[in-house]
Protein backbone atom coordinates (compact mmCIF):
# COMPACT_ATOMS: atom_id res chain seq x y z
CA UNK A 1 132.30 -92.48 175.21
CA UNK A 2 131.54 -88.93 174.51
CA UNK A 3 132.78 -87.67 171.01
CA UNK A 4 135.19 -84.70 172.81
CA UNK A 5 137.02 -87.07 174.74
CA UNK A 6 137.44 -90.03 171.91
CA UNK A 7 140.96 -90.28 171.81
CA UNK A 8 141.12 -91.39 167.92
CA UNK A 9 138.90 -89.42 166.55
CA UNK A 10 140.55 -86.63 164.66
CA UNK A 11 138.29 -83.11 163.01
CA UNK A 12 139.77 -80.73 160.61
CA UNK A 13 139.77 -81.08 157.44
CA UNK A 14 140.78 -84.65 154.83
CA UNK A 15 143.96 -82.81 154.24
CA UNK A 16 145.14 -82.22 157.96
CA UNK A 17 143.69 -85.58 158.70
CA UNK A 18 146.15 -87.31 156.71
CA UNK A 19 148.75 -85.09 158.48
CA UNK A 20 148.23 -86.11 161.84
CA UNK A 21 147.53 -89.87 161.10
CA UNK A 22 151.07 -90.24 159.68
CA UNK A 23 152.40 -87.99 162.62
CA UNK A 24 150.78 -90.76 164.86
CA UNK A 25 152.03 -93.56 163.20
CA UNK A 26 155.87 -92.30 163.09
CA UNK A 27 154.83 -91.33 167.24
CA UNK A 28 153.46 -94.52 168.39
CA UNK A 29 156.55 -96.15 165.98
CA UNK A 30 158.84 -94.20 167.98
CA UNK A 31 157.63 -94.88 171.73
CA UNK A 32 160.23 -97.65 172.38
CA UNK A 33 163.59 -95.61 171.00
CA UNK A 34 162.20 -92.63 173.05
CA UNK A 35 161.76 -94.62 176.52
CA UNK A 36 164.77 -96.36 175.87
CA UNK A 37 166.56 -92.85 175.13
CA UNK A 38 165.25 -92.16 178.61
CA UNK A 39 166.48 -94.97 180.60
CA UNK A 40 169.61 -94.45 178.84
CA UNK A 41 170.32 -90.65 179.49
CA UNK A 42 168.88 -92.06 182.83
CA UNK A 43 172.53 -94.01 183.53
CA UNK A 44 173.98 -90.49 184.04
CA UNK A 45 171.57 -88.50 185.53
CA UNK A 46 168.52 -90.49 187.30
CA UNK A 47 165.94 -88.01 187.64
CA UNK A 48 165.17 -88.81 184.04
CA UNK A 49 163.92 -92.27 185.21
CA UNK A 50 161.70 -91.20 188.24
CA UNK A 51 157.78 -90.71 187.34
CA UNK A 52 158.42 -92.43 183.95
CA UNK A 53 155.08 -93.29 183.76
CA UNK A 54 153.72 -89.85 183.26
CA UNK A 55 155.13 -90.15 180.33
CA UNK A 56 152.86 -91.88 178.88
CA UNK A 57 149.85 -90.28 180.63
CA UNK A 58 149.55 -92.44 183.51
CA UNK A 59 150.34 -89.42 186.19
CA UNK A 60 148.36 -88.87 189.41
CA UNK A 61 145.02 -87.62 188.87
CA UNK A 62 143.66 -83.90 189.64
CA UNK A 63 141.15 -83.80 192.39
CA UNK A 64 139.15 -80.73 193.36
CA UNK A 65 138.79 -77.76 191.01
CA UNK A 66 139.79 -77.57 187.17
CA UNK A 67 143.75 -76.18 187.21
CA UNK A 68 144.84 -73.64 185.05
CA UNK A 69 147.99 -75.91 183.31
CA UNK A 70 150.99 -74.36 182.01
CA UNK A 71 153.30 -76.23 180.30
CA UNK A 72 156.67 -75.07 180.60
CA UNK A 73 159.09 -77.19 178.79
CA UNK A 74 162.64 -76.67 180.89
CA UNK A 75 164.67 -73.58 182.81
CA UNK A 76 163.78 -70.58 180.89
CA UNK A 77 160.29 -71.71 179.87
CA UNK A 78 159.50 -72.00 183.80
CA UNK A 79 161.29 -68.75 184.61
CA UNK A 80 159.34 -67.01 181.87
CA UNK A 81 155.98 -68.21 183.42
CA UNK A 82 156.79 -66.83 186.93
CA UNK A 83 154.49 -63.68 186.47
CA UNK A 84 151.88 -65.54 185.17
CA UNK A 85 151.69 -68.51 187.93
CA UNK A 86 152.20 -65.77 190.85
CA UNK A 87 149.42 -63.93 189.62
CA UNK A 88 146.94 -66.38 189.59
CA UNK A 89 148.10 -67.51 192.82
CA UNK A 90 147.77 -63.89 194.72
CA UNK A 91 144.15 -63.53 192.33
CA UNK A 92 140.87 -62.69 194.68
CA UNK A 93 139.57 -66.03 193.28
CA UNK A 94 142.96 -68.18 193.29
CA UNK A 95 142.98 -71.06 191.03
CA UNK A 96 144.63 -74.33 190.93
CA UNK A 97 147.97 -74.30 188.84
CA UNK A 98 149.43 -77.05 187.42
CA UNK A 99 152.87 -77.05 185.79
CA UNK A 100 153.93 -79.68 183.37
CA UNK A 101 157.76 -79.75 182.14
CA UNK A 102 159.66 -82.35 180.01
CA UNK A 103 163.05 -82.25 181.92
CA UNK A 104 164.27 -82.90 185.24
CA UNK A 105 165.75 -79.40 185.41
CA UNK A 106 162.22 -78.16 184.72
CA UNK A 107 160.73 -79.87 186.79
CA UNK A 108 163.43 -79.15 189.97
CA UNK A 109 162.89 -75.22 188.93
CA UNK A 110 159.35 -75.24 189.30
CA UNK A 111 160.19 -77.14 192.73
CA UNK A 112 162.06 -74.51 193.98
CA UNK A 113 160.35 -71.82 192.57
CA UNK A 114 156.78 -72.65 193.63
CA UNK A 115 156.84 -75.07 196.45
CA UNK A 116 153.78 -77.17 197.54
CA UNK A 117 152.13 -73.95 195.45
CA UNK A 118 151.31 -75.54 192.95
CA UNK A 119 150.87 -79.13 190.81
CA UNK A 120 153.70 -80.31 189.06
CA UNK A 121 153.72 -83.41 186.36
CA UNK A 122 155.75 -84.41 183.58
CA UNK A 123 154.33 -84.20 180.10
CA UNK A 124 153.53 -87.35 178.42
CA UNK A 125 155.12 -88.18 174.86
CA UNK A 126 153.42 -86.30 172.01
CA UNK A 127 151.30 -89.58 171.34
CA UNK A 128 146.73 -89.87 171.22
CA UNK A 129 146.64 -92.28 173.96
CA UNK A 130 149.09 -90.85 175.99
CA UNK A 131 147.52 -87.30 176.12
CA UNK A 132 144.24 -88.71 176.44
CA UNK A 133 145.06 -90.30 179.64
CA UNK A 134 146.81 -87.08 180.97
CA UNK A 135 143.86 -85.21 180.43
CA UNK A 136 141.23 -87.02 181.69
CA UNK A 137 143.38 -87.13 184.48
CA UNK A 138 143.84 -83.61 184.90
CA UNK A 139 140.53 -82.06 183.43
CA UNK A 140 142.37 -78.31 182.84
CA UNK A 141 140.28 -75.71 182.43
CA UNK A 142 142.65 -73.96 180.31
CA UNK A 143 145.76 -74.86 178.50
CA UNK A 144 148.66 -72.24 178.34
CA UNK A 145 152.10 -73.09 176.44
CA UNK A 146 155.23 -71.17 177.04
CA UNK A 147 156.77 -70.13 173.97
CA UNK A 148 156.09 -72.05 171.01
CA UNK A 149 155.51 -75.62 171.92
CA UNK A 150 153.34 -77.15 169.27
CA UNK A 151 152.45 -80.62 169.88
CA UNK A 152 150.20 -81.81 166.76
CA UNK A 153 148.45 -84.83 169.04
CA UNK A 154 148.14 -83.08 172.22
CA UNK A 155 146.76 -79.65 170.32
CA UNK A 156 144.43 -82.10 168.92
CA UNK A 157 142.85 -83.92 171.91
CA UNK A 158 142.66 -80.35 173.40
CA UNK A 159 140.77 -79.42 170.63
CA UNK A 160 138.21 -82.28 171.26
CA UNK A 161 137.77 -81.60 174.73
CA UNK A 162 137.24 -78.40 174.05
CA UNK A 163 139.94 -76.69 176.35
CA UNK A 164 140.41 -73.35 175.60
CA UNK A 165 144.29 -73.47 174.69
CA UNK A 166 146.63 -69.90 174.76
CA UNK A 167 150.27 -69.71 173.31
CA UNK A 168 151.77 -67.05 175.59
CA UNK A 169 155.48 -65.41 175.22
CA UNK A 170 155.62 -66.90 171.63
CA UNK A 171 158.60 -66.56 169.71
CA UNK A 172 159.98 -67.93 166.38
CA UNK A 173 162.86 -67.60 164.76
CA UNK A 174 163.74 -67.70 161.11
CA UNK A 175 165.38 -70.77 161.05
CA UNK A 176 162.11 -72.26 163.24
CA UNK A 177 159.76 -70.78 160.72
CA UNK A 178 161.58 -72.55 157.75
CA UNK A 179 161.65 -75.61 159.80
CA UNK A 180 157.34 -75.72 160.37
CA UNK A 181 156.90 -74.31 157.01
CA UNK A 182 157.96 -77.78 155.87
CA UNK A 183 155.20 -79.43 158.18
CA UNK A 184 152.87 -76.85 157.64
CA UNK A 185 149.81 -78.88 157.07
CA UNK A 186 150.80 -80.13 160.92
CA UNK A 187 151.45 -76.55 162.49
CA UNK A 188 148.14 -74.45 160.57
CA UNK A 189 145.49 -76.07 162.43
CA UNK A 190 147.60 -76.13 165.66
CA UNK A 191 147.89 -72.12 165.36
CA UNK A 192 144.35 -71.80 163.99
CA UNK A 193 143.11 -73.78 166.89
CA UNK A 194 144.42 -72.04 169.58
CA UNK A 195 141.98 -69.56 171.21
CA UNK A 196 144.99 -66.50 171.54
CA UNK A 197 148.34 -66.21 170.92
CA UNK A 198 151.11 -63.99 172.11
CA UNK A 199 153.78 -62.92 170.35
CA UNK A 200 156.81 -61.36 172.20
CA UNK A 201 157.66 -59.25 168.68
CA UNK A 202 155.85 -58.02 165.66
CA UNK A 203 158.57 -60.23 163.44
CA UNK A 204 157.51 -63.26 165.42
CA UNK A 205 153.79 -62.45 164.95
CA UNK A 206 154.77 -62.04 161.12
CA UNK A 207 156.28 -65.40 161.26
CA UNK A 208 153.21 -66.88 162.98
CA UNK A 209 151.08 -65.45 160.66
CA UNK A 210 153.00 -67.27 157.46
CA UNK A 211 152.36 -70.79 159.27
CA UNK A 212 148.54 -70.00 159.38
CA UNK A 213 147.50 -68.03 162.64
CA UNK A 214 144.82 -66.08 162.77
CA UNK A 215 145.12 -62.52 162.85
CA UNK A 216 142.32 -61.72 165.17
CA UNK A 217 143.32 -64.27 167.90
CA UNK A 218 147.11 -62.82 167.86
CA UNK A 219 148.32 -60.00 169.39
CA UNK A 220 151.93 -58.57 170.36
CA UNK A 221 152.56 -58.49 173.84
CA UNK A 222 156.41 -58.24 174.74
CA UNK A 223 158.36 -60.83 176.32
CA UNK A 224 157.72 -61.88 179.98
CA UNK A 225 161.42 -62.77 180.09
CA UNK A 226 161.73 -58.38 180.92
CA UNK A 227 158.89 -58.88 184.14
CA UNK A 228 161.75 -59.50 185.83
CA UNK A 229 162.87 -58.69 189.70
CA UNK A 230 165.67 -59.56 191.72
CA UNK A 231 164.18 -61.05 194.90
CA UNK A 232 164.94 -58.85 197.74
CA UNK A 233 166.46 -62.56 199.80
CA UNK A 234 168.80 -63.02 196.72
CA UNK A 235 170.23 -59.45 196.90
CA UNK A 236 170.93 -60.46 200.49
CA UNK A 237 172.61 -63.92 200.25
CA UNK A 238 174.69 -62.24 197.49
CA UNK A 239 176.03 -59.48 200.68
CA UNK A 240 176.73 -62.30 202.51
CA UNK A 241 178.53 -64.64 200.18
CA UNK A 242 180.69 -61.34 199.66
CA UNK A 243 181.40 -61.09 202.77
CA UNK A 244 181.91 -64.24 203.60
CA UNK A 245 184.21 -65.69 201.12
CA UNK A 246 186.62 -62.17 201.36
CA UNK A 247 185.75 -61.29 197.32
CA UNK A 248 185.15 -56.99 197.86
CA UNK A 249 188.22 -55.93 195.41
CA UNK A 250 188.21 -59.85 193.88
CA UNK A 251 187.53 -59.37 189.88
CA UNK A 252 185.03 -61.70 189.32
CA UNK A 253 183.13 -63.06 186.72
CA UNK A 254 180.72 -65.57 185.78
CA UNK A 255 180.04 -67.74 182.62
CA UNK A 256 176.79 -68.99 182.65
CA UNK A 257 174.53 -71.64 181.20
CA UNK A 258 177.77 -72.75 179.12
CA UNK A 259 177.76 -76.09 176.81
CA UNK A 260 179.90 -78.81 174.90
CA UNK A 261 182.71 -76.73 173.57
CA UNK A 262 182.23 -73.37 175.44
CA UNK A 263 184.13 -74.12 178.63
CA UNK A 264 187.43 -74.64 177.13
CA UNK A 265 187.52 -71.00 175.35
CA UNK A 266 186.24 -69.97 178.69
CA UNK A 267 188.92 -71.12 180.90
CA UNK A 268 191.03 -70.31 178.72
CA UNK A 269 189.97 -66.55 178.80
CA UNK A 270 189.86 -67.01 182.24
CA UNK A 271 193.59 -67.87 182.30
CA UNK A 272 194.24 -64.74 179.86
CA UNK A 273 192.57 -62.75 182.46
CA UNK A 274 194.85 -64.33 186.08
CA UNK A 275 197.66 -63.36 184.42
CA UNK A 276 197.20 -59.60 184.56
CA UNK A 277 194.55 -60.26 187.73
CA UNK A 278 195.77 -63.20 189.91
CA UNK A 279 193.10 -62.93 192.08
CA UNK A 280 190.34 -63.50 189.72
CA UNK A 281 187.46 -65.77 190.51
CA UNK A 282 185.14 -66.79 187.90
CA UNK A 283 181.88 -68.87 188.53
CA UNK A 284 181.30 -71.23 185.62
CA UNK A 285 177.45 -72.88 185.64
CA UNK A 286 177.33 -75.56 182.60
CA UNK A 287 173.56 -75.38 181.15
CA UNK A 288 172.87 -79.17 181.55
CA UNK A 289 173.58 -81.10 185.24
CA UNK A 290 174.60 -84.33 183.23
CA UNK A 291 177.95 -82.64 182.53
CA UNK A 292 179.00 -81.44 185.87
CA UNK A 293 181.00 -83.75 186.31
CA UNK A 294 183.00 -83.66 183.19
CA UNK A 295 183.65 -79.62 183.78
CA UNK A 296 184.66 -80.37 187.03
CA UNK A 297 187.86 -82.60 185.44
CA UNK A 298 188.07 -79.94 182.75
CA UNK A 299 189.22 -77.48 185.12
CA UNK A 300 191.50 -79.93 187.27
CA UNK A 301 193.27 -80.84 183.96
CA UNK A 302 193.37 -77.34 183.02
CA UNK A 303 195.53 -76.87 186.01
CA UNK A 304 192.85 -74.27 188.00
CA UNK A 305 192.18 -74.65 191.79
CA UNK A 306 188.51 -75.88 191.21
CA UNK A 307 185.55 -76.20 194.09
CA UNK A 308 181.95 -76.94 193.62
CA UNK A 309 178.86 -75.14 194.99
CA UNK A 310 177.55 -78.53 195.91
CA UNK A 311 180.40 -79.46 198.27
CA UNK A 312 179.75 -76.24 200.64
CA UNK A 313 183.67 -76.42 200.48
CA UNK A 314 184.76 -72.51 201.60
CA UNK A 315 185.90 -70.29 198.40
CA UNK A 316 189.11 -68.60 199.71
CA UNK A 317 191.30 -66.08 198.17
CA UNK A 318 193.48 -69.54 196.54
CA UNK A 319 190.56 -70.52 194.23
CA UNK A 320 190.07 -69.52 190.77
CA UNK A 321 187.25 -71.47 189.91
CA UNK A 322 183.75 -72.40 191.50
CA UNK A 323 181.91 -74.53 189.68
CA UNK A 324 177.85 -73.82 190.12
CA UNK A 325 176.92 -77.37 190.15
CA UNK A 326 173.75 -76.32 192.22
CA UNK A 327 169.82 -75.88 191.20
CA UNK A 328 168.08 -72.50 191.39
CA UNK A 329 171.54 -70.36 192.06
CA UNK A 330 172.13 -68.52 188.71
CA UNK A 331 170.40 -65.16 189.60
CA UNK A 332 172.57 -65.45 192.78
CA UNK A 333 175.85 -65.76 190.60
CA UNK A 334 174.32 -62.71 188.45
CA UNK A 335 173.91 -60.82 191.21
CA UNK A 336 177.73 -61.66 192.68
CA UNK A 337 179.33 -61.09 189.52
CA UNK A 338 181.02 -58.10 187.64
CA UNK A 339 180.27 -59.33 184.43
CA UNK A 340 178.23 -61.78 183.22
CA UNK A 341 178.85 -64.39 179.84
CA UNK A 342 175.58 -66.03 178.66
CA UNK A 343 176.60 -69.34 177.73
CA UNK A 344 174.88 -71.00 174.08
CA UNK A 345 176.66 -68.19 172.26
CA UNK A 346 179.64 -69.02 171.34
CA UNK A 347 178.65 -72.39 169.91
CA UNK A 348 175.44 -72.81 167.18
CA UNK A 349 172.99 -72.99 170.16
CA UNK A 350 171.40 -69.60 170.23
CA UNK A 351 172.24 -68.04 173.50
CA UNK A 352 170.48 -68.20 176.62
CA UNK A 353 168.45 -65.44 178.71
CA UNK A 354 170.64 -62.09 179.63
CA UNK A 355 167.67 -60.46 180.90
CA UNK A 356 168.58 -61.68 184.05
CA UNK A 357 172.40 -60.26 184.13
CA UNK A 358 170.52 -57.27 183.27
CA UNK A 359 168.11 -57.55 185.54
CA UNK A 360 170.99 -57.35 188.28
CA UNK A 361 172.72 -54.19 186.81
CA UNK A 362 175.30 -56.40 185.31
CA UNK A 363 176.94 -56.08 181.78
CA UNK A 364 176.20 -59.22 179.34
CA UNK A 365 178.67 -60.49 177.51
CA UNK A 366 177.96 -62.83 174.78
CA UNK A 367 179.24 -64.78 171.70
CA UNK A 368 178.00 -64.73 167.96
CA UNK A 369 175.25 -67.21 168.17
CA UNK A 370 172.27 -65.28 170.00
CA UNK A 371 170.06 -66.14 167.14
CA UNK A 372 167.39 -67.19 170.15
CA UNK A 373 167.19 -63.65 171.76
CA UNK A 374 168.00 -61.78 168.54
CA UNK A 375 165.42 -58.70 169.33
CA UNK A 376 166.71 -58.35 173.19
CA UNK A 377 169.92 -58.42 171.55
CA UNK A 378 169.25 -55.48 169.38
CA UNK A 379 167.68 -53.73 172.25
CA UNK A 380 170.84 -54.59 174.89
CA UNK A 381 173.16 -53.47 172.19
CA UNK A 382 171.63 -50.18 171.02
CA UNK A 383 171.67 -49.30 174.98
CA UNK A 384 175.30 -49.83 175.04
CA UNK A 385 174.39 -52.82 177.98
CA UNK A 386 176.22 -55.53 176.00
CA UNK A 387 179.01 -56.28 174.08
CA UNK A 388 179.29 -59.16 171.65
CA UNK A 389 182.87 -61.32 171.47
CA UNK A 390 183.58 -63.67 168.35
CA UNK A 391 185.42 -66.26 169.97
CA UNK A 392 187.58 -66.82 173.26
CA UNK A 393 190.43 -64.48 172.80
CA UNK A 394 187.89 -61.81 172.24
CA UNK A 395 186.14 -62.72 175.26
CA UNK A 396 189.79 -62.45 177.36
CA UNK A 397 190.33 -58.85 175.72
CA UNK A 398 186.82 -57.70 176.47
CA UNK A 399 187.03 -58.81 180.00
CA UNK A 400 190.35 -57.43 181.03
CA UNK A 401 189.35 -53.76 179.45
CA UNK A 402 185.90 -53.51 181.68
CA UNK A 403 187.71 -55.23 184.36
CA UNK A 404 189.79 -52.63 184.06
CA UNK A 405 187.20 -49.89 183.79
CA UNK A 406 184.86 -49.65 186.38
CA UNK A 407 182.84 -46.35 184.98
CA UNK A 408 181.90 -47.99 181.85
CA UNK A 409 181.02 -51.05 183.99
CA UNK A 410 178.26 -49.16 186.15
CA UNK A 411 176.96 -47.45 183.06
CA UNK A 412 176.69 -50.71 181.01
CA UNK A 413 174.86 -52.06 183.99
CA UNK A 414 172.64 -49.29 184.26
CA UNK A 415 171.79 -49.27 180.64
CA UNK A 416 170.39 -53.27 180.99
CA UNK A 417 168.37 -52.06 183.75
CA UNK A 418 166.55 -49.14 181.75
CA UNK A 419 166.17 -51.66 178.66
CA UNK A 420 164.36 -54.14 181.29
CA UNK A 421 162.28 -51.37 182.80
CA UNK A 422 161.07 -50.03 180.18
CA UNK A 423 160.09 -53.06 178.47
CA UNK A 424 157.61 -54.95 181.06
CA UNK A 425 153.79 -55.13 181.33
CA UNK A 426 153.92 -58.29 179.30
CA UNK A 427 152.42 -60.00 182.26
CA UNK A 428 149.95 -57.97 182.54
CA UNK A 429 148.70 -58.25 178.88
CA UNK A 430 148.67 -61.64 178.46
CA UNK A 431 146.78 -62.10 182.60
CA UNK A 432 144.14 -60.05 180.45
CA UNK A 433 144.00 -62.80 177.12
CA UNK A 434 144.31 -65.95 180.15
CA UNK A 435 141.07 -64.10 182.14
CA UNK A 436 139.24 -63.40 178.37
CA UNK A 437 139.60 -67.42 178.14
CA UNK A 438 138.60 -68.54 181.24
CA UNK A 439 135.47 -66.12 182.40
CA UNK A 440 133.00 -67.35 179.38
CA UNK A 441 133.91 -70.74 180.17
CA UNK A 442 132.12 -69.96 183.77
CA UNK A 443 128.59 -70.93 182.75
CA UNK A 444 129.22 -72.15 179.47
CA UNK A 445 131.79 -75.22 180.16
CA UNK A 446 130.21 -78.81 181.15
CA UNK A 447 131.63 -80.69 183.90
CA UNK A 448 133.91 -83.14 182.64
CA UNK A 449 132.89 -86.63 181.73
């Protein structure tokens, strides 16, 4: 067996040797607990259970042409990569795209985004003989992760092969720095391997830096999460929903991408806010399709006139809460909505993406915990586009003054779409580092074994 495709044999140096031979041995331990985890989380929602096997590697092969594969891990990660995949697609010399995710919500995004488009697979666990399979069924010509998805093993048998591997959109918070700095003699060689690197900020290239990346290979591109654009169909089904369901003059609202804990302060803001506006409508989205079900009996004990998306039921001028219980829909709800929460905030998750509420001209409302976005935070808040609530009372009080102002509502939503504009061309930067890594490869690279 050729030595680049050995899937045991480990380079670097003693030191990170001994690293990633423990790392394997607590991986390989772990294999049953994390397929049983699967079948288990699989009792409540059974896409987790279909393809299992490409979890381990054992996927459908790759014919034809070398893909360019992306690994997106989920939602965001997927959104993020939307300028990327779409320009390789519409290149002069198109090239296959594969997408890998490690949930089922990934994985239906990429469906709906994409199509027949591209390849989609799941990633296999974060274990030699698993990632060996994978790629020798798959044979990428270049690897690109989202974000900052270091996988010791799989950065490892990449390295082997000799796949030219790109971190794009990376970002890394303080409390994810202190966490790797721990492991650090796992995360260097990862960093120091990788043939570019992205960083959305200069703080997260500063952070990146600490664990060991090399200063040449990094540069600071911006965040893809700003190439942003309302599709033209979406602004359209919005009109008609409008129209439709009789909501011109209806406050409405929607809380978005909400978890454990969130949607009781919401509702309860949303009660706060029926009993100055009776007619209020707000669209609540929970981040994770598992718990649709127990939000939907949330609101019914909560005493609120509830329908889901996923019924088709009508929403008439009696409801007071839809529950988005459908795939693909939030930039639709964005772009119906007065105001927009981003859900992940008001418990110790982080927050999730307001780019796209202010990609539709809406204000973003948000909670204390935004440590995930802390720099579009900054930029949001310095433009006036968002305002920040500590808890659910504050989010009632806050929605009931800009319900009740409609000036400061336009200009709030006009001051997210300036902070979007005039912070893309991240796409375009890193197309540039993803073309650098592919054209010397044209003469240079060996067909695989």
């Amino acid at each position: 067996m050729p030595a680049e495709t050995a899937p045991f044999r480990v380079i670097g140096s003693m030191g990170e040797r001994l690293w990633l031979v423990g790392y394997q041995t607590l991986m390989t331990a772990a294999l049953p607990v994390l397929l049983a985890r699967l079948f288990w989380r699989g009792r409540r929602t059974p896409a987790y259970r279909e393809d299992w096997l490409q979890r381990l590697g054992l996927g459908p092969a790759v014919r034809g042409a070398n893909p360019v594969w992306i690994h997106a891990v989920s939602v965001g990660e997927t959104v993020a990569a939307v300028p990327i995949v779409e320009a390789l697609l519409r290149a002069e010399e198109p090239r296959p795209v594969l997408i890998t995710s490690t949930t089922p919500t990934g994985a239906e995004r990429v469906r709906t985004l994409f199509g027949g488009r591209v390849m989609h697979r799941l990633l296999p666990y974060d274990q030699f003989v698993a990632n060996w399979l994978f790629l020798r069924r798959v044979h990428p010509e270049v690897a690109v992760f989202m974000e900052t998805e270091l996988w010791p093993a799989l950065y490892a048998c990449l390295r082997r092969r000799r796949v030219p591997t790109l971190v794009l959109n990376a970002r890394l918070s303080d409390k994810s720095a202190r966490g790797y700095r721990r492991v650090r003699g796992l995360v260097k060689p990862l960093l120091q391997g990788a043939t570019a690197v992205a960083a959305q900020s200069r703080a997260d290239a500063e952070r990146l830096l600490g664990l060991g990346a090399i200063p040449s290979r990094l540069e600071v591109t911006g965040s893809l999460k700003f190439d942003i654009a309302v599709p033209e169909a979406v602004i359209e089904q919005a009109e008609l929903l409008r129209s439709q369901w009789l909501l011109c003059g209806r406050p409405l609202w929607v809380a978005a991408s909400t978890h454990e804990g969130e949607e009781v302060q919401v509702l309860a803001a949303h009660r706060n806010v029926l009993a100055e506006r009776p007619d209020s409508l707000l669209i609540l989205v929970p981040r994770h399709p598992e718990r649709f079900d127990r939000v939907m009996k949330l609101c019914e004990a909560e005493g609120f006139k509830t329908v889901r998306r996923s019924t088709g039921q009508p929403v008439d001028s009696g409801v007071q809460v839809l529950l988005g219980d459908s795939m693909g829909e939030l930039l639709l709800w964005y772009q119906l909505a007065d105001l927009a929460f981003v859900g992940g905030s008001l418990v110790r998750v982080g927050g999730h993406n307001p780019l796209e509420p202010a990609a539709c001209g809406r204000p973003v409302l948000w909670g204390p915990w935004v440590f995930n976005f802390a720099r579009v935070d900054e930029l949001l808040d310095q433009a006036g586009a968002s305002v920040r609530v500590a808890d659910g009372a504050a989010l009632a009080a806050t929605l009931r003054r800009l319900f009740d102002d409609p000036a400061e509502r336009t200009r709030m939503g006009a001051a997210g779409l300036a902070v979007v504009a005039e912070n893309q061309g991240a796409a375009g930067r890193m197309m540039q580092m993803l073309e650098a890594a592919i054209h010397p490869l044209e003469k240079s690279r060996q067909p695989p074994d």
